[in-house]
C-alpha atoms as a PDB file:
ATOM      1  CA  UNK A   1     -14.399 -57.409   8.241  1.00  0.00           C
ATOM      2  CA  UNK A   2     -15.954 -54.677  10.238  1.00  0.00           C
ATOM      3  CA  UNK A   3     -18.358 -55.469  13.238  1.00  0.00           C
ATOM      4  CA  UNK A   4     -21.547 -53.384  13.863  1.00  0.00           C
ATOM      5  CA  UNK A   5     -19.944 -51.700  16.442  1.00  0.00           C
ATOM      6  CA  UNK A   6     -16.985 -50.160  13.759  1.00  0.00           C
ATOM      7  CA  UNK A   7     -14.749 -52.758  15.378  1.00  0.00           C
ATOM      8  CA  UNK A   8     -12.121 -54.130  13.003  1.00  0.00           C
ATOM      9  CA  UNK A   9     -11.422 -57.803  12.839  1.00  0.00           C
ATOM     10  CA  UNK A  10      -9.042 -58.717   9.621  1.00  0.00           C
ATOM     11  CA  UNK A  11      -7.977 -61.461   8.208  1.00  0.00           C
ATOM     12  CA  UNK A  12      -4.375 -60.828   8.996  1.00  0.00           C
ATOM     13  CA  UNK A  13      -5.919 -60.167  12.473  1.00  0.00           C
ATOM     14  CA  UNK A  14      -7.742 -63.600  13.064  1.00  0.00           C
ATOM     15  CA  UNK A  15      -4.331 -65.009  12.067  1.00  0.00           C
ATOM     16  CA  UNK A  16      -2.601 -63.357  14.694  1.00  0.00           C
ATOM     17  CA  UNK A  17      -4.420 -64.397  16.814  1.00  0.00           C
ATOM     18  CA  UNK A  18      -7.549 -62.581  18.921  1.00  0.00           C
ATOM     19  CA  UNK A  19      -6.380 -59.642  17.134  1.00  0.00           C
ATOM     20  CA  UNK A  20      -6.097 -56.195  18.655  1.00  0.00           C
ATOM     21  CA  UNK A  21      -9.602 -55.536  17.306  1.00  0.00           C
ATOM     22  CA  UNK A  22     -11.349 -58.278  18.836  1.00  0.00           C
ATOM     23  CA  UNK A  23      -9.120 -57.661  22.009  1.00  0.00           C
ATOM     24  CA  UNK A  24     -10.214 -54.208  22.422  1.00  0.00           C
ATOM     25  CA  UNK A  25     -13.948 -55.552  21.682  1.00  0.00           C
ATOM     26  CA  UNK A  26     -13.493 -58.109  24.230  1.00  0.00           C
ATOM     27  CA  UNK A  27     -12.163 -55.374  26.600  1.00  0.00           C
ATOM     28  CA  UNK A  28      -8.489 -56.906  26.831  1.00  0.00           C
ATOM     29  CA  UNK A  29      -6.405 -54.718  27.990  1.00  0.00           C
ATOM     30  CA  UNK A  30      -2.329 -54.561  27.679  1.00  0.00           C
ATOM     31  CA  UNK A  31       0.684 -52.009  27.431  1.00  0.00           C
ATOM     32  CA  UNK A  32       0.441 -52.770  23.609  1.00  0.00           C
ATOM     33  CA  UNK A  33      -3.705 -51.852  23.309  1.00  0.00           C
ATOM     34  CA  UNK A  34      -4.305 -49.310  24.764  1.00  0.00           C
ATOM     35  CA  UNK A  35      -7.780 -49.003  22.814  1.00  0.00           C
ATOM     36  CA  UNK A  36      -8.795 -51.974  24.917  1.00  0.00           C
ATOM     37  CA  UNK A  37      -8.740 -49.894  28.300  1.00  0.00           C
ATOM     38  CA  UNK A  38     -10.435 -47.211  27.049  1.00  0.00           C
ATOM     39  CA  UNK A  39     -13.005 -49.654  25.856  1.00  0.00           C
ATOM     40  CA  UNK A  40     -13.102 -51.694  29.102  1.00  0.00           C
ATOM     41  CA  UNK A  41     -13.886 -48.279  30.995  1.00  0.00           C
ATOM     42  CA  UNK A  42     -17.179 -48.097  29.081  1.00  0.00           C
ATOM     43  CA  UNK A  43     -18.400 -50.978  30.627  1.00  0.00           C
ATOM     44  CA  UNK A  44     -21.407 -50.451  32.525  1.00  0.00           C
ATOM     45  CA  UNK A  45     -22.791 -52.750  35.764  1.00  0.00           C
ATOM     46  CA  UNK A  46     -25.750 -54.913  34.482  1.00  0.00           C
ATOM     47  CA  UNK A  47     -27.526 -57.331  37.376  1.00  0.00           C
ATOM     48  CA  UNK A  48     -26.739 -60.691  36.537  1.00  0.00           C
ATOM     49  CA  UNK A  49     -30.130 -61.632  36.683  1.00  0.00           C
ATOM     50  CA  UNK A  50     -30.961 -59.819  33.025  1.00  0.00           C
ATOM     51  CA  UNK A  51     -28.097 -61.983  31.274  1.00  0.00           C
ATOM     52  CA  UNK A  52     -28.776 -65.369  29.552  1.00  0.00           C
ATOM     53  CA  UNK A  53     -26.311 -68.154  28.359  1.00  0.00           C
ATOM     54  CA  UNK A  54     -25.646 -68.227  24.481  1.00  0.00           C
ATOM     55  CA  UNK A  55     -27.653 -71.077  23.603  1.00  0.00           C
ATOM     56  CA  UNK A  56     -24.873 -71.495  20.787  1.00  0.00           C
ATOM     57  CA  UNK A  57     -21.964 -70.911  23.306  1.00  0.00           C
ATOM     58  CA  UNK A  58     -19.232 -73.625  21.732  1.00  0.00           C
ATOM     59  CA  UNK A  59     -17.709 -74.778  25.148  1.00  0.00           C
ATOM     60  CA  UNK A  60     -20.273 -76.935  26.542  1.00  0.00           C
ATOM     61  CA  UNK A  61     -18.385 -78.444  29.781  1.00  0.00           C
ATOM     62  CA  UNK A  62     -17.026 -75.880  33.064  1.00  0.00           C
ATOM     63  CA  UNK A  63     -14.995 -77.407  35.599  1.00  0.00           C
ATOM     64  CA  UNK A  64     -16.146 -77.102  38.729  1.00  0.00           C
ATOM     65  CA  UNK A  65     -12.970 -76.297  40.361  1.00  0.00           C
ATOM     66  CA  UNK A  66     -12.206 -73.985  37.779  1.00  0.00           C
ATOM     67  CA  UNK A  67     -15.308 -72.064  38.145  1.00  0.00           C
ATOM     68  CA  UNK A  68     -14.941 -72.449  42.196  1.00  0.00           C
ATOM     69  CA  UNK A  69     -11.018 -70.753  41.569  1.00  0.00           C
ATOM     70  CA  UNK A  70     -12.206 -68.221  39.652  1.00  0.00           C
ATOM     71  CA  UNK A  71     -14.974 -66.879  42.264  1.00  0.00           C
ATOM     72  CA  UNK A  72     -12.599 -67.087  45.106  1.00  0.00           C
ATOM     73  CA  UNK A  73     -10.485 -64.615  42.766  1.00  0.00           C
ATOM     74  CA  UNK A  74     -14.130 -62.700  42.364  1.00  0.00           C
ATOM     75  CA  UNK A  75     -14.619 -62.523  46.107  1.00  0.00           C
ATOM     76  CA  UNK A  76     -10.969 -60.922  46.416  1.00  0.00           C
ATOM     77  CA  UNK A  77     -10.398 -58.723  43.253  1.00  0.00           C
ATOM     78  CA  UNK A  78     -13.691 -58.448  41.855  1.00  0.00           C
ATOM     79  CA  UNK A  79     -14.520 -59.224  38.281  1.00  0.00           C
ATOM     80  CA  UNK A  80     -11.591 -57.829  36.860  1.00  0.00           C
ATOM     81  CA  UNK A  81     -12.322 -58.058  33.310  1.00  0.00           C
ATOM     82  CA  UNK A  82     -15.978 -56.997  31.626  1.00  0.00           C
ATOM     83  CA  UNK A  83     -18.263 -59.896  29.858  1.00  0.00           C
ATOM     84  CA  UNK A  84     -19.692 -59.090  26.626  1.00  0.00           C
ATOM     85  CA  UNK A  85     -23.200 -59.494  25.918  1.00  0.00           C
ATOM     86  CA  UNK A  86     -25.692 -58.027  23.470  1.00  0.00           C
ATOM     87  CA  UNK A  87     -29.222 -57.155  23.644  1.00  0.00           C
ATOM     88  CA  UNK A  88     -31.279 -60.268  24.113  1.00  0.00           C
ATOM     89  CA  UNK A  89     -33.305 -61.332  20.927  1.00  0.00           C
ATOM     90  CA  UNK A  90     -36.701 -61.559  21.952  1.00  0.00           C
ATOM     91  CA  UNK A  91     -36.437 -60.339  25.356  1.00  0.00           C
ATOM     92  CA  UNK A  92     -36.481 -56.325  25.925  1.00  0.00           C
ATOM     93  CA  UNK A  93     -34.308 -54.669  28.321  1.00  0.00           C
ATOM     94  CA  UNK A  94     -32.689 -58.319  28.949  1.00  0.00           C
ATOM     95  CA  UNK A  95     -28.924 -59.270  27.837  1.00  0.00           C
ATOM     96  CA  UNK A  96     -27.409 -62.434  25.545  1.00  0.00           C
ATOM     97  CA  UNK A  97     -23.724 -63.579  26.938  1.00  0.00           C
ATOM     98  CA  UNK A  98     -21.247 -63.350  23.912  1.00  0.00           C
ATOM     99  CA  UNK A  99     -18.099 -63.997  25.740  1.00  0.00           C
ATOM    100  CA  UNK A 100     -17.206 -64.206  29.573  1.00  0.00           C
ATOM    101  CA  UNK A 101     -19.693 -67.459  30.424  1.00  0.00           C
ATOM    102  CA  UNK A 102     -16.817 -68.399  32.854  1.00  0.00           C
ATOM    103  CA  UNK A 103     -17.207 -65.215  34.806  1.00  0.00           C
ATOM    104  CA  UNK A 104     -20.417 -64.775  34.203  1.00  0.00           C
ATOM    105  CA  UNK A 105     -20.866 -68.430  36.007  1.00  0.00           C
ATOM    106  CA  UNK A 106     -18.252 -67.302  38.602  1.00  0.00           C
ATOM    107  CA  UNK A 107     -19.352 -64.010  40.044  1.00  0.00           C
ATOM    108  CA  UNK A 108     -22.910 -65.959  40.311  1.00  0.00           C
ATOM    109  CA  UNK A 109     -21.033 -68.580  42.543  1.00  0.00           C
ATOM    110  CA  UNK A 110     -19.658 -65.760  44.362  1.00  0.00           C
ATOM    111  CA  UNK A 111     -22.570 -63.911  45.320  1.00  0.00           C
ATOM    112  CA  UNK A 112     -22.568 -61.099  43.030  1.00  0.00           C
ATOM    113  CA  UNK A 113     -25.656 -59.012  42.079  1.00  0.00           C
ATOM    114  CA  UNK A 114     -24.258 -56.955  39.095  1.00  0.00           C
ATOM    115  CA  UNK A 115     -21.140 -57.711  36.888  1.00  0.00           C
ATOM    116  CA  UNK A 116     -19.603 -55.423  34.473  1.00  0.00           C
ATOM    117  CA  UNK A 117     -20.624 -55.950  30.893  1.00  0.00           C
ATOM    118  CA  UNK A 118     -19.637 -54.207  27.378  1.00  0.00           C
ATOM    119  CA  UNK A 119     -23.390 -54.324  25.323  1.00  0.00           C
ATOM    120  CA  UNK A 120     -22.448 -54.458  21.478  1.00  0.00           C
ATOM    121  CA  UNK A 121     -25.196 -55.163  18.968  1.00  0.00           C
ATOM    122  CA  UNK A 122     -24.157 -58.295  16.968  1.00  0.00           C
ATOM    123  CA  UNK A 123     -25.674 -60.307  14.888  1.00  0.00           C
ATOM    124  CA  UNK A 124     -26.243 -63.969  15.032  1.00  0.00           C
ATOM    125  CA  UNK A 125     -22.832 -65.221  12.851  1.00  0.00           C
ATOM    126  CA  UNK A 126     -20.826 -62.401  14.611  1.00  0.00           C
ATOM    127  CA  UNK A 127     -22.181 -63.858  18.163  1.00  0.00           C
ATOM    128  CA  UNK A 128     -20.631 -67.203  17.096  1.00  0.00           C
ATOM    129  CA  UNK A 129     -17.694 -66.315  14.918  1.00  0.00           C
ATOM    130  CA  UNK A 130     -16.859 -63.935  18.548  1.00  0.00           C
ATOM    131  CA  UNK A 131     -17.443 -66.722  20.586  1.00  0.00           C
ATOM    132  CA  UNK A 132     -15.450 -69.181  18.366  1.00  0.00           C
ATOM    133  CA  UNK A 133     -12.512 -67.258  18.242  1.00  0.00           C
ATOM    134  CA  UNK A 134     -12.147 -66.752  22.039  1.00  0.00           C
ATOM    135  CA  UNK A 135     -12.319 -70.203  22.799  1.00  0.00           C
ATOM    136  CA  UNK A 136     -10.291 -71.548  20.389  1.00  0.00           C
ATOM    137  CA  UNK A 137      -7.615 -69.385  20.767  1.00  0.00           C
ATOM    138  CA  UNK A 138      -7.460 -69.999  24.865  1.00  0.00           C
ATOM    139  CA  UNK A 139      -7.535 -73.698  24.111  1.00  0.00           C
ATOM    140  CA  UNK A 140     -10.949 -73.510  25.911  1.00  0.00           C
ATOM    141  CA  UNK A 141     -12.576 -76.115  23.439  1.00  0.00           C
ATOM    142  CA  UNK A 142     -12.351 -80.140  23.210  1.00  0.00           C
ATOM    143  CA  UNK A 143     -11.869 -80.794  19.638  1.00  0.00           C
ATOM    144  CA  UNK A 144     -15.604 -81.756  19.350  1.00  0.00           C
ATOM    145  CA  UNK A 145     -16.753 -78.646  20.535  1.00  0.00           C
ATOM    146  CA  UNK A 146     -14.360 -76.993  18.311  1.00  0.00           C
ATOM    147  CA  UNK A 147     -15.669 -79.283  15.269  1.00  0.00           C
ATOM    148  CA  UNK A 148     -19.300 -78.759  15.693  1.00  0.00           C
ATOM    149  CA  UNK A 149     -18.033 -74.911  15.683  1.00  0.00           C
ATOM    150  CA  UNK A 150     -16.718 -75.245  12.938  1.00  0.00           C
ATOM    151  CA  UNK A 151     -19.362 -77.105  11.242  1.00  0.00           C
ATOM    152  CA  UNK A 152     -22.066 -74.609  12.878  1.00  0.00           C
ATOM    153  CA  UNK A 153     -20.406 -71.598  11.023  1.00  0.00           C
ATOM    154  CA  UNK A 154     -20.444 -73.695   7.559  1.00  0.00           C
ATOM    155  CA  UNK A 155     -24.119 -75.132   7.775  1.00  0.00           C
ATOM    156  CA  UNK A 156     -25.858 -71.705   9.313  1.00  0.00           C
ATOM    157  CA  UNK A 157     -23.678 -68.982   7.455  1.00  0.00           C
ATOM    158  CA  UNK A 158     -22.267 -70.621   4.921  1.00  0.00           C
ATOM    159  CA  UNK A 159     -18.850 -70.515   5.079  1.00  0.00           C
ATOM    160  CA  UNK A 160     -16.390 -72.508   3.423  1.00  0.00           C
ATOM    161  CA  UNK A 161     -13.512 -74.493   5.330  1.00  0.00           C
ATOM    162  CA  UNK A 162     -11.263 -71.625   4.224  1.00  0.00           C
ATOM    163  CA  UNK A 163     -13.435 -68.741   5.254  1.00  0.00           C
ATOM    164  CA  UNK A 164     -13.430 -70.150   8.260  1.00  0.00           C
ATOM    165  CA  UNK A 165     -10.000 -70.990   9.013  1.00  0.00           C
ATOM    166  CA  UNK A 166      -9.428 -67.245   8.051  1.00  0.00           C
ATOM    167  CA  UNK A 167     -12.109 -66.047  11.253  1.00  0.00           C
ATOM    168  CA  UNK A 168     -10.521 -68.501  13.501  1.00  0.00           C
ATOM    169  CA  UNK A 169      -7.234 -68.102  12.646  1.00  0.00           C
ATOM    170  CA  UNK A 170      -6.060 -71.453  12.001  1.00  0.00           C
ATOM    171  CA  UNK A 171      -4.818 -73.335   8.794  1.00  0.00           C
ATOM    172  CA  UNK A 172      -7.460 -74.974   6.266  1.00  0.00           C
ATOM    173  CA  UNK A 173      -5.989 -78.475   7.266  1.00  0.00           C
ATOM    174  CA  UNK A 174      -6.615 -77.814  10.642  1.00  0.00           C
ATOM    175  CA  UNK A 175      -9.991 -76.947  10.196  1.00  0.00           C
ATOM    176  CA  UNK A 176     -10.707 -80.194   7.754  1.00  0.00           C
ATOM    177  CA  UNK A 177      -8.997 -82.307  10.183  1.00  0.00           C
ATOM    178  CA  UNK A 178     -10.905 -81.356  12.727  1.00  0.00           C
ATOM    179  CA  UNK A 179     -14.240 -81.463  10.929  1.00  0.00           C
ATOM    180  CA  UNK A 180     -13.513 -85.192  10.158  1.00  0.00           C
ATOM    181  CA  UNK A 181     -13.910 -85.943  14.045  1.00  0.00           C
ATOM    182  CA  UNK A 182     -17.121 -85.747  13.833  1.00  0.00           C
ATOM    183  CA  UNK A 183     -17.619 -88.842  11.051  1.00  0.00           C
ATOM    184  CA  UNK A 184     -16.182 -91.070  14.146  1.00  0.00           C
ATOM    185  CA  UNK A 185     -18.589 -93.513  15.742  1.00  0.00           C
ATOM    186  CA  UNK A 186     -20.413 -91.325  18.806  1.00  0.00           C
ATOM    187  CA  UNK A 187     -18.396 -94.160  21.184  1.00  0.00           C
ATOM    188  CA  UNK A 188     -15.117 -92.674  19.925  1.00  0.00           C
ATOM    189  CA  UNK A 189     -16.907 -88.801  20.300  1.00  0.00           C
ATOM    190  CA  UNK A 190     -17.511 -89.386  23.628  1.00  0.00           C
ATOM    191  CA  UNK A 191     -13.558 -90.329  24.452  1.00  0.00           C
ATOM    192  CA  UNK A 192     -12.496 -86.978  22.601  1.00  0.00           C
ATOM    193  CA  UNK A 193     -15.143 -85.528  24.595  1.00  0.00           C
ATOM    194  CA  UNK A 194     -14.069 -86.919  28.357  1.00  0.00           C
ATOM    195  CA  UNK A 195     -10.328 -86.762  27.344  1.00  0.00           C
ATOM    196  CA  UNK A 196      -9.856 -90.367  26.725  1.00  0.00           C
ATOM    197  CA  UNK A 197      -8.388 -89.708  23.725  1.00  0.00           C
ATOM    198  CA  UNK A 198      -7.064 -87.125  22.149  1.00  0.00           C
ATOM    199  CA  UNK A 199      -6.998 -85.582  18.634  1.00  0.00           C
ATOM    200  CA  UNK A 200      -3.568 -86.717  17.877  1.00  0.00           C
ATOM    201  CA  UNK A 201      -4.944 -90.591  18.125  1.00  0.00           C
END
């Protein structure tokens, strides 16, 4: 499917993967996409202030040491990669996070006024499927927050268990299996959730 922005994401790219078109969007650069750079340079310095959390952002926890690593590396290097956000709905001249909470939350830790930022307009799904994808395919999620993902794309948009292994890139099984967490008792939830248990058991 094509984004707003004329951004490809395919099928046979979700299954890759983040795919070279949602790399580029995301403004991933490597020696293999080059598009990404060139897309990364547009980035533009927005002050931190005018960008709000995605209410619907999957990945609910942030470890605290992780966040403090990554704004020592902000301190030092600078924000080395842009966040992508999108026009805030509701609020002019103000900015939604689509993906990059963990630097947004980082170069705010560090001090920083302004971080870079691609602005894309997206819609609500895209916002989701986009933050979905990145997550998942950095292991970011638990599997709960991956679940209720997964069931947010099929109750709001929706998509069938297959349509929605094809955006995330995983098998249909996967996806089913990891819908069924969420018929466990909350008690059992809450272990996935604090790492008590995993998946697998």
């Amino acid at each position: 499917r094509r984004l707003s922005n004329g951004v490809n994401v395919s099928m046979a790219e979700g299954r890759r993967g983040l795919g070279r078109g949602l790399s580029a969007l995301l403004g991933e650069s490597d020696a293999e996409n080059p598009a990404a750079a060139e897309v990364a340079a547009r980035a533009r310095e927005i002050p931190i202030e005018l960008i709000h959390r995605n209410p619907d952002q999957p990945r609910r926890r942030f470890g605290e040491a992780e966040i403090a690593e990554l704004a020592d590396s902000i301190r030092e290097k600078g924000v080395l990669q842009p966040v992508l956000v999108r026009p805030a709905p509701n609020l002019p001249g103000e900015y939604q996070l689509v993906a990059g909470e963990r630097r947004w939350r980082a170069s705010q830790q560090a001090g920083l006024k302004a971080i870079p930022a691609l602005v894309r307009d997206l819609d609500d799904q895209q916002v989701l499927e986009i933050a979905i994808i990145e997550n998942v395919q950095r292991a970011d999620l638990g599997p709960i927050e991956e679940s209720l993902s997964y069931r947010a794309l099929m109750d709001r948009f929706g998509r069938t268990q297959e349509e929605v292994a094809q955006v995330v890139g995983k098998s249909r099984p996967h996806v089913a299996n990891a819908l069924r967490l969420l018929s466990l008792p909350p008690e059992v939830q809450t272990l996935l959730t604090e790492g008590k248990l995993t998946a697998g058991h």
